[in-house]
N, C-alpha and C. Protein backbone atom coordinates (compact mmCIF):
# COMPACT_ATOMS: atom_id res chain seq x y z
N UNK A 1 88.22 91.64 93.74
CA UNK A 1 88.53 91.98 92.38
C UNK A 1 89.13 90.78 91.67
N UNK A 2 88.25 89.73 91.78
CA UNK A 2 89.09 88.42 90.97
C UNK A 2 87.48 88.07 90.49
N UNK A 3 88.12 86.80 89.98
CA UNK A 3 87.47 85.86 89.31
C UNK A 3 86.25 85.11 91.05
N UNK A 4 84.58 85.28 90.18
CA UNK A 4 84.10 84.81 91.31
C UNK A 4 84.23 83.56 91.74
N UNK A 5 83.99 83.79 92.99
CA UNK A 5 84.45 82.26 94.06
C UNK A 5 85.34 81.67 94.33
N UNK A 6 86.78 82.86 93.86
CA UNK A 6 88.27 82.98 94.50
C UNK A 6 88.33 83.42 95.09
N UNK A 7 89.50 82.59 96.19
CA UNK A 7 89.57 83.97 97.56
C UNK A 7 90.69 84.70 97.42
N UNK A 8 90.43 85.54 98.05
CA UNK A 8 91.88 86.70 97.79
C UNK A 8 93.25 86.56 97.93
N UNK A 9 93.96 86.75 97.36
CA UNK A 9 95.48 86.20 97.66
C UNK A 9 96.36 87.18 98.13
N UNK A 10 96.10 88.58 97.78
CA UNK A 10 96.48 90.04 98.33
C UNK A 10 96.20 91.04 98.59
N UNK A 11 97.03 92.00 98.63
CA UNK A 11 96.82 93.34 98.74
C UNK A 11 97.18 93.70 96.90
N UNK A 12 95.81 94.79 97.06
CA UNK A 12 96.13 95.79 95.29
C UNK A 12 97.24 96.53 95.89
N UNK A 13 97.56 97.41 94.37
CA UNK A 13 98.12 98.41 94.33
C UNK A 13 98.18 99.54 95.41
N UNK A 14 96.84 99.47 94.55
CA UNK A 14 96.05 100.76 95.53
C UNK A 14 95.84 100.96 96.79
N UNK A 15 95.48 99.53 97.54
CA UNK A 15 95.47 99.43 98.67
C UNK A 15 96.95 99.60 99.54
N UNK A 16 97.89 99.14 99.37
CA UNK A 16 98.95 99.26 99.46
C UNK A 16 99.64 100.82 99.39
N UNK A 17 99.33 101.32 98.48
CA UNK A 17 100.20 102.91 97.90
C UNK A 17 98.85 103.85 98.92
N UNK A 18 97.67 103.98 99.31
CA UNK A 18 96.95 104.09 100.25
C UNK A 18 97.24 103.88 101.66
N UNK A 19 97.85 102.59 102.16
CA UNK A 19 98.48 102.45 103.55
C UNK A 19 100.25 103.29 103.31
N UNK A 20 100.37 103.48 102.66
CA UNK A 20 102.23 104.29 102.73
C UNK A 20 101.95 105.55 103.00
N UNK A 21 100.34 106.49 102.34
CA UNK A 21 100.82 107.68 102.29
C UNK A 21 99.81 107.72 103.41
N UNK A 22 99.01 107.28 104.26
CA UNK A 22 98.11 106.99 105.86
C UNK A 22 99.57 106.87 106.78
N UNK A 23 100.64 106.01 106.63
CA UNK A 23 102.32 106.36 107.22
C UNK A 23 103.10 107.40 106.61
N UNK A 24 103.11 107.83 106.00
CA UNK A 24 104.05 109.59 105.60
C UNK A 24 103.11 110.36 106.36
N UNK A 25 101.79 110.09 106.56
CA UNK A 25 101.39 111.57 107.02
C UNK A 25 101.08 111.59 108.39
N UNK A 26 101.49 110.03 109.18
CA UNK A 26 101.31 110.30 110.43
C UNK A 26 103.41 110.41 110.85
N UNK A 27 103.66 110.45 110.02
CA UNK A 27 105.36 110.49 110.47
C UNK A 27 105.34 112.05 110.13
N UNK A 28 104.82 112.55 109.55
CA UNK A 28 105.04 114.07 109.62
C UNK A 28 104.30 114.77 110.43
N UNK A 29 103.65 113.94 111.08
CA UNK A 29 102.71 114.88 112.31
C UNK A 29 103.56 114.44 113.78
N UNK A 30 104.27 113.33 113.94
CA UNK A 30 104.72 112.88 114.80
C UNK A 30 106.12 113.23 114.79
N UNK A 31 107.41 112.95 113.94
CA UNK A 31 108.60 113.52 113.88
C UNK A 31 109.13 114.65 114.71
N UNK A 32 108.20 116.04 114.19
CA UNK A 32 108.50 116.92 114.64
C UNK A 32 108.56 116.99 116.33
N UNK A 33 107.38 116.80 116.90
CA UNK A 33 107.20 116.11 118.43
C UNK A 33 108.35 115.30 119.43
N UNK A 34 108.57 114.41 118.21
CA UNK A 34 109.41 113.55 118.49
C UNK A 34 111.29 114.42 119.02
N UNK A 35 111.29 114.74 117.92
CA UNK A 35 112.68 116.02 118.20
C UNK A 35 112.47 117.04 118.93
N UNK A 36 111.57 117.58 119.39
CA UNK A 36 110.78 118.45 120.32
C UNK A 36 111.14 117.68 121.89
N UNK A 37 110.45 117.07 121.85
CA UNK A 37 110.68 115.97 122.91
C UNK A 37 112.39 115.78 123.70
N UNK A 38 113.17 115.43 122.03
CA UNK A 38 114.42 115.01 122.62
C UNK A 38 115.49 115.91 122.82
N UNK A 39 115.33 117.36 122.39
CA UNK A 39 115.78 118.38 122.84
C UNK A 39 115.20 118.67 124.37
N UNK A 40 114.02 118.54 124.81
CA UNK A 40 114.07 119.08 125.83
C UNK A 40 114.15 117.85 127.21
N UNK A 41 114.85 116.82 126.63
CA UNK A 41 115.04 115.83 126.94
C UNK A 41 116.92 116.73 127.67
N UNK A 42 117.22 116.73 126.66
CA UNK A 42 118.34 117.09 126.54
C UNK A 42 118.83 118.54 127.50
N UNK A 43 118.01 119.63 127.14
CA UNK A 43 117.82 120.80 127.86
C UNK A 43 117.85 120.16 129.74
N UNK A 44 116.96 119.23 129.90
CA UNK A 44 116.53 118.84 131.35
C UNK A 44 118.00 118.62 131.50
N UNK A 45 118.48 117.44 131.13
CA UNK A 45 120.08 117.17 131.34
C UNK A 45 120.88 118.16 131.77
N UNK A 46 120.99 118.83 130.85
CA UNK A 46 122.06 119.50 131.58
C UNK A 46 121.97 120.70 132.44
N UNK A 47 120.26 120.69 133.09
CA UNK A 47 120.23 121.70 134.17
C UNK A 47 120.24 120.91 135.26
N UNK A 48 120.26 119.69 135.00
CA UNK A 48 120.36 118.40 136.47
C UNK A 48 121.87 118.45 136.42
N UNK A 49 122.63 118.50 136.14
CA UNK A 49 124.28 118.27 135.48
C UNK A 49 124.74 119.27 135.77
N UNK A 50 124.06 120.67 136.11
CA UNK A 50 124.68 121.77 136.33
C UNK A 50 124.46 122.03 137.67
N UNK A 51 122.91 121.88 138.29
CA UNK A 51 123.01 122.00 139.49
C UNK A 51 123.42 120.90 140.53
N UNK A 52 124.07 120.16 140.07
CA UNK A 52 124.17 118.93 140.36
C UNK A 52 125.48 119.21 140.86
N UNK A 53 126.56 120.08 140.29
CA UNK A 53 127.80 119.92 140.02
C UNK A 53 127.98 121.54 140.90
N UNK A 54 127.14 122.47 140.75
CA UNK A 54 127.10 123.23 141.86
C UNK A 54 127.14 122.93 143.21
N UNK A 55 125.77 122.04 143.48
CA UNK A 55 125.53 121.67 144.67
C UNK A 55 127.09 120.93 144.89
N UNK A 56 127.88 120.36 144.30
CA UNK A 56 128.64 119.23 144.86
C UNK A 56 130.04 120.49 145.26
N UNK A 57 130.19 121.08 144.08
CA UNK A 57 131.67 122.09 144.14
C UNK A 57 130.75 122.96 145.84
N UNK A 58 129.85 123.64 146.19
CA UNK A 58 129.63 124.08 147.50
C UNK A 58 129.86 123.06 148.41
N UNK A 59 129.36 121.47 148.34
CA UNK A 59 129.72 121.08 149.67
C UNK A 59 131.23 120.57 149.38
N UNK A 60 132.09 120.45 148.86
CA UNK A 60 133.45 120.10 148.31
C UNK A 60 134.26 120.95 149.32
N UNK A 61 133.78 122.58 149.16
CA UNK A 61 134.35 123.88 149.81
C UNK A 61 134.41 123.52 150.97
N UNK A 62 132.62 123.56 151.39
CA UNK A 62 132.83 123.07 153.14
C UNK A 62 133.32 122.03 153.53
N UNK A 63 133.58 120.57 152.92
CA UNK A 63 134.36 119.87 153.80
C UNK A 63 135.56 120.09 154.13
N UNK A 64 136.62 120.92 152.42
CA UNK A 64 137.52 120.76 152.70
C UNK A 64 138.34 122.01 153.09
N UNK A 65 137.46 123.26 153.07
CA UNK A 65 137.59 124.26 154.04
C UNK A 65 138.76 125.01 152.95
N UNK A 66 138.04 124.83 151.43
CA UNK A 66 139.10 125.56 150.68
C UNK A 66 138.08 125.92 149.18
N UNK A 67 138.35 126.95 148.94
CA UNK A 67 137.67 127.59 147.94
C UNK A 67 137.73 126.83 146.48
N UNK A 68 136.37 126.53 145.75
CA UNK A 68 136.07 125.92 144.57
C UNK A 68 135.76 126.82 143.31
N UNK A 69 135.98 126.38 142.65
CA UNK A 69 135.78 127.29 141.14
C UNK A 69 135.09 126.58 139.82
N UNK A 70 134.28 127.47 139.65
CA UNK A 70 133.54 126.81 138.49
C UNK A 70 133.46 127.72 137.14
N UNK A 71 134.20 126.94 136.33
CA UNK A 71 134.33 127.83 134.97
C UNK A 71 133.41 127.64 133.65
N UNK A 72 132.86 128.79 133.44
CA UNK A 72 131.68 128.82 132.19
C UNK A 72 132.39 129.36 130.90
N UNK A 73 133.09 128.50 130.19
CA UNK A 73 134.19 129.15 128.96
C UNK A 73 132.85 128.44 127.72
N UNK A 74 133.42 128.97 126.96
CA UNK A 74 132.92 129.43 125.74
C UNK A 74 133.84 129.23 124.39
N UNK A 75 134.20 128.13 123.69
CA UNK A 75 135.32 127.93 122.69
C UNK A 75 134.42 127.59 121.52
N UNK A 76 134.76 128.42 120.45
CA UNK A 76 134.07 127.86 119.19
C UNK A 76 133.21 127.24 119.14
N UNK A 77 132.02 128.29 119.97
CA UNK A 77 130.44 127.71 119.67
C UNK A 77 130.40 126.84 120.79
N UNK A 78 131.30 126.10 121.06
CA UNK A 78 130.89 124.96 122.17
C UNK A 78 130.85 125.76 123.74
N UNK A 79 130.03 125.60 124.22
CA UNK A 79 130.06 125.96 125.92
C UNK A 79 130.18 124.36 126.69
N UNK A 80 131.25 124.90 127.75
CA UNK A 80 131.19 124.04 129.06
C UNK A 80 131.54 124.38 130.25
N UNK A 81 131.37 123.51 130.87
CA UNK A 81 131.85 123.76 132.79
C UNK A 81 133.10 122.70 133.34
N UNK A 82 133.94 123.95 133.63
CA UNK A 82 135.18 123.34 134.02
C UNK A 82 135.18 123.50 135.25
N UNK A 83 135.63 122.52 135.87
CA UNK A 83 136.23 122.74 137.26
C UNK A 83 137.53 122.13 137.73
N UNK A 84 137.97 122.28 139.11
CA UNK A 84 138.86 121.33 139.78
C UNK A 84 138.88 119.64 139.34
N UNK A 85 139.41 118.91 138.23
CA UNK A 85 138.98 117.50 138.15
C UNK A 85 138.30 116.82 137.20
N UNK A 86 137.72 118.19 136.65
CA UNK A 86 136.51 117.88 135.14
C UNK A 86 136.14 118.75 134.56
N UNK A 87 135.38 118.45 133.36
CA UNK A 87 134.72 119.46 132.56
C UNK A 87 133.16 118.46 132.02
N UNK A 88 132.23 118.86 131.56
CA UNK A 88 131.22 118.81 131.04
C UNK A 88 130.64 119.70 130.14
N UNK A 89 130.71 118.98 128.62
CA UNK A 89 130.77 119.98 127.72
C UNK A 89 129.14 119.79 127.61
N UNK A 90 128.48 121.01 126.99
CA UNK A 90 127.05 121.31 126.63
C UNK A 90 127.02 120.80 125.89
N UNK A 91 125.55 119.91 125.14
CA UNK A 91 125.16 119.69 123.89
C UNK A 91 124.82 120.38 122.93
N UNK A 92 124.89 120.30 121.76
CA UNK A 92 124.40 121.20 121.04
C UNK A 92 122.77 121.37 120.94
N UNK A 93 122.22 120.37 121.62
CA UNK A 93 120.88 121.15 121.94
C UNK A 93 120.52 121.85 122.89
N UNK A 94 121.60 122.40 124.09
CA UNK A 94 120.90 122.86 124.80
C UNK A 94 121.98 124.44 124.74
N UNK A 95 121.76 125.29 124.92
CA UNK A 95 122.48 126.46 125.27
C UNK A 95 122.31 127.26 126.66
N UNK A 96 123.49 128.15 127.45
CA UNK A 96 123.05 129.24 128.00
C UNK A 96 122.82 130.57 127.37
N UNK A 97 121.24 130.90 127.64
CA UNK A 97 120.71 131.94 127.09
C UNK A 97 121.27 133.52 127.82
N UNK A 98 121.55 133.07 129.45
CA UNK A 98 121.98 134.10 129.59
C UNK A 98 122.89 133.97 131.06
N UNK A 99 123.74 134.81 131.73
CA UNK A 99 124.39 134.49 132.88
C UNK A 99 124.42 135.45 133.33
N UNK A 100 124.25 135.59 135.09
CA UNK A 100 124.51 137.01 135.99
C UNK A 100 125.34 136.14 137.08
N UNK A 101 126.08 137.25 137.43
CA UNK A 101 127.45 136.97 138.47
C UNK A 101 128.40 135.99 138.49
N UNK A 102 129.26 136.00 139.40
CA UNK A 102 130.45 135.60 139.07
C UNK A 102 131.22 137.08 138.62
N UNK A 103 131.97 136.59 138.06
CA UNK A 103 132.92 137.69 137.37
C UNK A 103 133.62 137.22 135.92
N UNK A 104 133.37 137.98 134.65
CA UNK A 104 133.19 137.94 133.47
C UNK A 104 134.73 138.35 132.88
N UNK A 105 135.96 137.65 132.39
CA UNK A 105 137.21 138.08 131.74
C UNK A 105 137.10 138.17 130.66
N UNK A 106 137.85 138.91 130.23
CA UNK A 106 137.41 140.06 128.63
C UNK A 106 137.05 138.60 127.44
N UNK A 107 137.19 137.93 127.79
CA UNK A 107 137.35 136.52 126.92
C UNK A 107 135.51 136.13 126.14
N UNK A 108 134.95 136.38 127.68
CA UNK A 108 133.66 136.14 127.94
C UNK A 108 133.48 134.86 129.28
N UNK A 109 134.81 134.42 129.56
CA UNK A 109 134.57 133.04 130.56
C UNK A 109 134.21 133.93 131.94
N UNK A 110 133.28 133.20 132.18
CA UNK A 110 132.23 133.36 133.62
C UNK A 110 133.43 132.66 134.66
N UNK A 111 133.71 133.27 135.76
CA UNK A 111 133.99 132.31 137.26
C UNK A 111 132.92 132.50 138.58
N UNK A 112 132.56 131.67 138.49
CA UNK A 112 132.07 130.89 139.84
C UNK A 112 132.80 130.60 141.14
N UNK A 113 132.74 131.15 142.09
CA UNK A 113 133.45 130.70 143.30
C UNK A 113 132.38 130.28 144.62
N UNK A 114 133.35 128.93 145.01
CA UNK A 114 132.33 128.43 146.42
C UNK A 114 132.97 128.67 147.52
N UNK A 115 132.94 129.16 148.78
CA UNK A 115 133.78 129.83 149.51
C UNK A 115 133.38 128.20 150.78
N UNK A 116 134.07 128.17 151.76
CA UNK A 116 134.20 127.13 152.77
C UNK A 116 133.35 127.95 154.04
N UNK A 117 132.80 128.81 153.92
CA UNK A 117 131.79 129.34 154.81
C UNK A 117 130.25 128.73 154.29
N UNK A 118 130.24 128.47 153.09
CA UNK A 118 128.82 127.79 152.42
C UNK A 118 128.62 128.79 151.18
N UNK A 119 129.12 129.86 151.42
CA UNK A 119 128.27 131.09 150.56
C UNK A 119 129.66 131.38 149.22
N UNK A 120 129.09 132.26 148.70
CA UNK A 120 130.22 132.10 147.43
C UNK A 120 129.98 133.69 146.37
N UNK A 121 130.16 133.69 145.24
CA UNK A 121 129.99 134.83 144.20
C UNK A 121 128.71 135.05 144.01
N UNK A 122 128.19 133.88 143.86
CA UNK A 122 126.26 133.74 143.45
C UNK A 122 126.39 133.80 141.86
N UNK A 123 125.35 133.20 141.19
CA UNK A 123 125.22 133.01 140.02
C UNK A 123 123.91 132.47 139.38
N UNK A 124 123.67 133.29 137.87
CA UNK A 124 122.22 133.14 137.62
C UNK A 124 122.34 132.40 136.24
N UNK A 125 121.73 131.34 135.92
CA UNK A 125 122.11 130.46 134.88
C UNK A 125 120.77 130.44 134.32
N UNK A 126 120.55 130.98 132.89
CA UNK A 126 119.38 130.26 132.35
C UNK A 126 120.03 129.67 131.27
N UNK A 127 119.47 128.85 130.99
CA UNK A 127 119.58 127.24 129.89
C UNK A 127 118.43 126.85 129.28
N UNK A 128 118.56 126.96 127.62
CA UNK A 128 117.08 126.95 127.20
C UNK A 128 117.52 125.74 125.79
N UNK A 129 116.97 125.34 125.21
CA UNK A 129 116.99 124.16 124.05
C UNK A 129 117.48 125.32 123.31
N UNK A 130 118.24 124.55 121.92
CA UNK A 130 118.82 125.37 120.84
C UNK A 130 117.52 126.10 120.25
N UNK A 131 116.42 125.26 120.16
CA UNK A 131 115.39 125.45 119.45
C UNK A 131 114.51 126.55 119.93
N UNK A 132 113.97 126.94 118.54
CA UNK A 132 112.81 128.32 119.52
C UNK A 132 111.72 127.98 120.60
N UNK A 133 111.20 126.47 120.58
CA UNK A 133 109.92 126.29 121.13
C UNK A 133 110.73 125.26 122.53
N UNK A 134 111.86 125.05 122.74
CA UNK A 134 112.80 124.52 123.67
C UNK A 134 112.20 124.93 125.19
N UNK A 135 111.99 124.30 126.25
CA UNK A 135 112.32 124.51 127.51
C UNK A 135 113.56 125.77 127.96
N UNK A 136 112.72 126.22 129.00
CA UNK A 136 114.12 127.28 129.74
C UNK A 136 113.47 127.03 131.14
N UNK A 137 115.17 127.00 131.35
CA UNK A 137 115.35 126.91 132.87
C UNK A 137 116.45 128.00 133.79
N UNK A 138 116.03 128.22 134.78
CA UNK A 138 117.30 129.56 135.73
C UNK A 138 117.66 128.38 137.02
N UNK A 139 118.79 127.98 136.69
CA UNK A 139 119.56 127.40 137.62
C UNK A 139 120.17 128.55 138.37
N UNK A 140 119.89 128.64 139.73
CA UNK A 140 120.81 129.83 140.51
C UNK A 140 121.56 128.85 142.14
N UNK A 141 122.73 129.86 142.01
CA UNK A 141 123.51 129.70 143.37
C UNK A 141 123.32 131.21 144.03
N UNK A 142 122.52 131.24 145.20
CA UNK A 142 122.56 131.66 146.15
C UNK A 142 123.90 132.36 146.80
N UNK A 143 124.04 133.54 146.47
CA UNK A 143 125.45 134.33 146.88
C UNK A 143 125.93 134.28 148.53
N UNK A 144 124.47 134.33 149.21
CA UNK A 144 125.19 133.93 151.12
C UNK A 144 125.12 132.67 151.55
N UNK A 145 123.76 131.77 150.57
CA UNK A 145 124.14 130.75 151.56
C UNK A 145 124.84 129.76 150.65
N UNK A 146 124.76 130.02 149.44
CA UNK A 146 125.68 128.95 148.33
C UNK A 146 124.04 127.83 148.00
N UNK A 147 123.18 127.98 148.27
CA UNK A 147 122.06 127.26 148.12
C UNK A 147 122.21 126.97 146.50
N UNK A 148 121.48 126.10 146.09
CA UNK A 148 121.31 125.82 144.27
C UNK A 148 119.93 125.33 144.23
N UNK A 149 119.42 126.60 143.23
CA UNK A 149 117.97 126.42 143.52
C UNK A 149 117.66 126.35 141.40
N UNK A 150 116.60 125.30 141.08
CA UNK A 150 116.31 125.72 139.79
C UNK A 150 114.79 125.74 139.14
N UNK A 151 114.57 126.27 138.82
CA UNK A 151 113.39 126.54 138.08
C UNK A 151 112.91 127.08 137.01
N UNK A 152 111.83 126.79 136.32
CA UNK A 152 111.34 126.62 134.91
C UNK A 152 111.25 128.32 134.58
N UNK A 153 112.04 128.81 133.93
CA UNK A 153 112.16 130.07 133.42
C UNK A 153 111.60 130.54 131.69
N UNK A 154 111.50 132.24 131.86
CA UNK A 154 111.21 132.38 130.49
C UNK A 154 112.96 132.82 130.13
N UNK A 155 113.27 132.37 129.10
CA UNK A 155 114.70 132.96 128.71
C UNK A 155 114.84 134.29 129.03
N UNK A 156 115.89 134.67 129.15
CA UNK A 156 116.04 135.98 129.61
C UNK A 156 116.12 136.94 128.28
């Protein structure tokens, strides 16, 4: 679009305002994915972090031949796991969708116990992304043998 037998020196308008909206519309097909992704990025975390911290409070019991406790409290929206030494608070992308055993104080805090025989209260953990289309997972402890077993669940 010049004068003939000049060579080009740029990009038009057009060409230009043409490549921006070819990038808006692959960032709106990709974004979403993208946060999809890092929620269940996130979700994975803290079912490695949970059974992780199971498995460790059971063998803790048996070495030291004294009963462990694992606390599932619940404070203003935030959930975490307390124990003997630490806590690990949940992200806000990931939640527990639902919990069986242990024993439940009017509060709503869950206890967990690991007994020095191996075996303990038992407990059923599912953990799913904040999000509707999020990963779920059922982290469980095994009530006789204290085992920590987890796998890809539908929310409860």
């Amino acid at each position: 679009m010049g004068r003939a037998g000049a060579t080009p020196r740029g990009f038009t308008l057009l060409e230009l305002v043409v490549v921006m909206l070819i990038l808006a519309l692959a960032a709106t097909l990709v974004l979403p994915n993208v946060s999809r992704g890092l929620r269940s990025t996130a979700v994975r975390k803290v079912v490695r972090e949970t059974a992780a911290l199971m498995t460790h409070l059971r063998q803790e019991a048996l070495r030291e031949g004294s009963i462990k406790e694992l606390v599932i409290a619940s404070e203003a929206g935030r959930e975490e796991l307390v124990w003997e030494g630490g806590r690990f608070e949940i992200p806000e992308q990931a939640r527990f969708a639902g919990i069986e055993g242990g024993w439940q104080d009017a509060d709503g805090t869950v206890h967990v116990l690991f007994y020095p025989s191996g075996g303990g209260t038992g407990v059923r953990l599912w953990l799913e992304g904040s999000g509707a289309d999020g990963p779920s997972f059922l982290v469980s402890a095994d009530p006789l043998l204290g085992t920590v077993k987890v796998e890809r669940a539908q929310a409860q």
